[in-house]
C-alpha atoms as a PDB file:
ATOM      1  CA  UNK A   1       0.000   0.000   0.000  1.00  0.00           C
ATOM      2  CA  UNK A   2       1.515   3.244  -0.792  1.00  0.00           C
ATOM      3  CA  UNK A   3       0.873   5.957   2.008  1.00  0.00           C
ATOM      4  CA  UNK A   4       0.208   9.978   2.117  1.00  0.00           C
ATOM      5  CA  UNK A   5       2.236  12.629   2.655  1.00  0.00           C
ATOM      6  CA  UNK A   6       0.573  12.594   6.255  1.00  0.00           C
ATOM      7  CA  UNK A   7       2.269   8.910   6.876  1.00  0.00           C
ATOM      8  CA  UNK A   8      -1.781   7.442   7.031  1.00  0.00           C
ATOM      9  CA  UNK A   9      -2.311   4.668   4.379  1.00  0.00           C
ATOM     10  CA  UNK A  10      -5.095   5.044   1.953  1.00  0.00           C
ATOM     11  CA  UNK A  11      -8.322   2.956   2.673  1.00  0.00           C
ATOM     12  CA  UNK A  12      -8.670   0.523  -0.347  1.00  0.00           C
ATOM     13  CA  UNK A  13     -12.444  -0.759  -1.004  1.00  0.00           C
ATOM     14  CA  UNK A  14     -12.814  -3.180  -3.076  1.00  0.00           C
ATOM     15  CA  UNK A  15     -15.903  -3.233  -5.215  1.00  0.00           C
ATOM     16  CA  UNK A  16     -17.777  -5.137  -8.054  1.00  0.00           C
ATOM     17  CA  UNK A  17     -20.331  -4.237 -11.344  1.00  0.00           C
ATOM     18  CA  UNK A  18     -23.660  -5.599 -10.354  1.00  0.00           C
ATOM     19  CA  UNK A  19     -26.821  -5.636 -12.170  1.00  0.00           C
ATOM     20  CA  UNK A  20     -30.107  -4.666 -10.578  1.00  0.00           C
ATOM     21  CA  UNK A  21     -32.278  -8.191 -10.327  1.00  0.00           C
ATOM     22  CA  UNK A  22     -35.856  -5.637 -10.500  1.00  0.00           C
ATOM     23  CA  UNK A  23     -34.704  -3.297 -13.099  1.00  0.00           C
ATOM     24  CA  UNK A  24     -31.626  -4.556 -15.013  1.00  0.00           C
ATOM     25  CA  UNK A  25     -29.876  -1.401 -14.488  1.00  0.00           C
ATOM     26  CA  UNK A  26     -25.997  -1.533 -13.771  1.00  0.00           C
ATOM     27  CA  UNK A  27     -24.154   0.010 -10.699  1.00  0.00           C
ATOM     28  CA  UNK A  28     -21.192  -0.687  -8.741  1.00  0.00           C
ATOM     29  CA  UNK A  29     -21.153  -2.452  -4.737  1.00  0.00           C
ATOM     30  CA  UNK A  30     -18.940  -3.135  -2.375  1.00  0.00           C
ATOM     31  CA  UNK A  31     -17.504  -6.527  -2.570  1.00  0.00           C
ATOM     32  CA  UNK A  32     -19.099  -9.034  -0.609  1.00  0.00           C
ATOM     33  CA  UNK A  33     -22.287  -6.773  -0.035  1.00  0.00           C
ATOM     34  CA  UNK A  34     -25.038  -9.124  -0.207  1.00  0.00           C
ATOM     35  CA  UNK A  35     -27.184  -5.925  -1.937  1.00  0.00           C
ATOM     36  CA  UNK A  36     -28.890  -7.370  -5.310  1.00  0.00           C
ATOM     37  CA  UNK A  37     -31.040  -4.402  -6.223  1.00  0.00           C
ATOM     38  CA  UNK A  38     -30.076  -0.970  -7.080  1.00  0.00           C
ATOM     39  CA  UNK A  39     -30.559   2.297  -4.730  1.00  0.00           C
ATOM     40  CA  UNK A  40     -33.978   3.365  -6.853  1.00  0.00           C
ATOM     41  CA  UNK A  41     -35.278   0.236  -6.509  1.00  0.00           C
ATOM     42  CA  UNK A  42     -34.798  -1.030  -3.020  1.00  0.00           C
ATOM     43  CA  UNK A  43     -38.051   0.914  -1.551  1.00  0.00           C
ATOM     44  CA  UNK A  44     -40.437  -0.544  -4.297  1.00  0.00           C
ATOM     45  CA  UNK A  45     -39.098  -3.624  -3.687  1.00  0.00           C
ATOM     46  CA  UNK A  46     -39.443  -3.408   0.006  1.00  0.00           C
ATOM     47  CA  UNK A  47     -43.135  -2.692  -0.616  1.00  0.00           C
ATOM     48  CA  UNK A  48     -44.105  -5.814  -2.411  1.00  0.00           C
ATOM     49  CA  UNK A  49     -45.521  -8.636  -0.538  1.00  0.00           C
ATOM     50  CA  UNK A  50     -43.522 -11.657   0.502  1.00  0.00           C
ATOM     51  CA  UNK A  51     -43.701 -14.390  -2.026  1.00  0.00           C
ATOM     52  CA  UNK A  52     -46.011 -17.119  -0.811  1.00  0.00           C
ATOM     53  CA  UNK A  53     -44.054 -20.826  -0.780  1.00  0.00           C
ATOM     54  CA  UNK A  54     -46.283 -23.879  -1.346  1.00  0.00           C
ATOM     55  CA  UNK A  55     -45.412 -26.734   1.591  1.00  0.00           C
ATOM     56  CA  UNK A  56     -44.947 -29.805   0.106  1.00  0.00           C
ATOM     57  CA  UNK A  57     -43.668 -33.054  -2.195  1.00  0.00           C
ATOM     58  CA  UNK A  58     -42.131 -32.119  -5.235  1.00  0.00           C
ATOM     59  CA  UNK A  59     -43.843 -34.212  -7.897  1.00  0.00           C
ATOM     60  CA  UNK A  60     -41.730 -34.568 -10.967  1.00  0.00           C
ATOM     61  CA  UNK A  61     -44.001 -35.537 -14.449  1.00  0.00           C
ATOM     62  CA  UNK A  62     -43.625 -39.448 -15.149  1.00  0.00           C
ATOM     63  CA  UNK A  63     -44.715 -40.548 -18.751  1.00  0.00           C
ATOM     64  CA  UNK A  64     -45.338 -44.535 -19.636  1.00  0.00           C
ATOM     65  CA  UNK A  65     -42.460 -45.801 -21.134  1.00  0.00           C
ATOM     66  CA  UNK A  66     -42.666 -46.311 -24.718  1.00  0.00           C
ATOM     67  CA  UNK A  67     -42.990 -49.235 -26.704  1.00  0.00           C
ATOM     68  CA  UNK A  68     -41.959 -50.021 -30.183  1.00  0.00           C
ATOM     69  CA  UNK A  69     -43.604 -53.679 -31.615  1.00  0.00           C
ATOM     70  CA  UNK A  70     -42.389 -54.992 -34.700  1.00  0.00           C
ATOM     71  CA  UNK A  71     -39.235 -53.452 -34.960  1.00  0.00           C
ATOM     72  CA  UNK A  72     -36.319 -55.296 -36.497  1.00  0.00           C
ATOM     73  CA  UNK A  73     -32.598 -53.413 -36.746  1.00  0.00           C
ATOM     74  CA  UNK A  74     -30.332 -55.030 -39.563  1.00  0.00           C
ATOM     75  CA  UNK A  75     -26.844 -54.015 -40.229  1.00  0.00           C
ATOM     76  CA  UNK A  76     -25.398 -54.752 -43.461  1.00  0.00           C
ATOM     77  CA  UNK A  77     -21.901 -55.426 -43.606  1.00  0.00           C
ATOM     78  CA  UNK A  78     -21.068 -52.447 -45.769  1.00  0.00           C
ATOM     79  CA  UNK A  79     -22.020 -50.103 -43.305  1.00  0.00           C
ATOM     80  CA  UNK A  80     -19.803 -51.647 -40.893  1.00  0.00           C
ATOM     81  CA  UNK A  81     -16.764 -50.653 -42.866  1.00  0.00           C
ATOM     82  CA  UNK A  82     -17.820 -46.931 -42.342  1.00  0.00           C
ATOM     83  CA  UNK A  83     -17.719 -46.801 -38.623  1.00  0.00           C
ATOM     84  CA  UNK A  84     -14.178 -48.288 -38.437  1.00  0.00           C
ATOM     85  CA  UNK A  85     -11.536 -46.202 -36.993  1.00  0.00           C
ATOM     86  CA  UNK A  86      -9.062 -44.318 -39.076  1.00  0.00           C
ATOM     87  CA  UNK A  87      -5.925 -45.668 -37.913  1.00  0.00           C
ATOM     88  CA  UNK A  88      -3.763 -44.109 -34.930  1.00  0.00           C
ATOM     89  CA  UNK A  89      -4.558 -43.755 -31.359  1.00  0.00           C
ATOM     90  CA  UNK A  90      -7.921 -42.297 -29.555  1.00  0.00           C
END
């Protein structure tokens, strides 16, 4: 740290570009400041109601698997030759 003519050493802040998570606007905090909306926006947001969280099981969508009749796979030897490897090492 490099100090004054006075002998005190300058106070260094360190501090980060954010962007506003109401209005998208950009402005510059403190590092480590847990703020995530801008100085304009922090009463309006303060005025909204709390968000309401459902209690309960999280039910994730299950489909029936599905099934494929009368399906045959061939593989003719010519297509074989296609997928082989080009030579060297993988």
């Amino acid at each position: 740290m490099r100090s004054d003519h006075n002998g005190d050493k300058n106070k260094q802040v360190g501090v980060e570009l954010k962007y506003c998570e109401h209005c998208g606007g950009l402005w510059v905090r403190e590092c480590g400041a847990g703020t995530v909306y801008c100085e304009k926006c922090q009463p309006k947001v303060a005025d909204l109601p709390a968000a309401k969280m459902r209690r309960g099981r999280l039910a994730l969508p299950v489909r029936p698997h599905t099934a494929v009749e009368d399906y045959e796979f061939e593989i003719e030897l010519e297509d074989l030759k296609d997928l082989e490897a080009a030579g060297g090492v993988a």
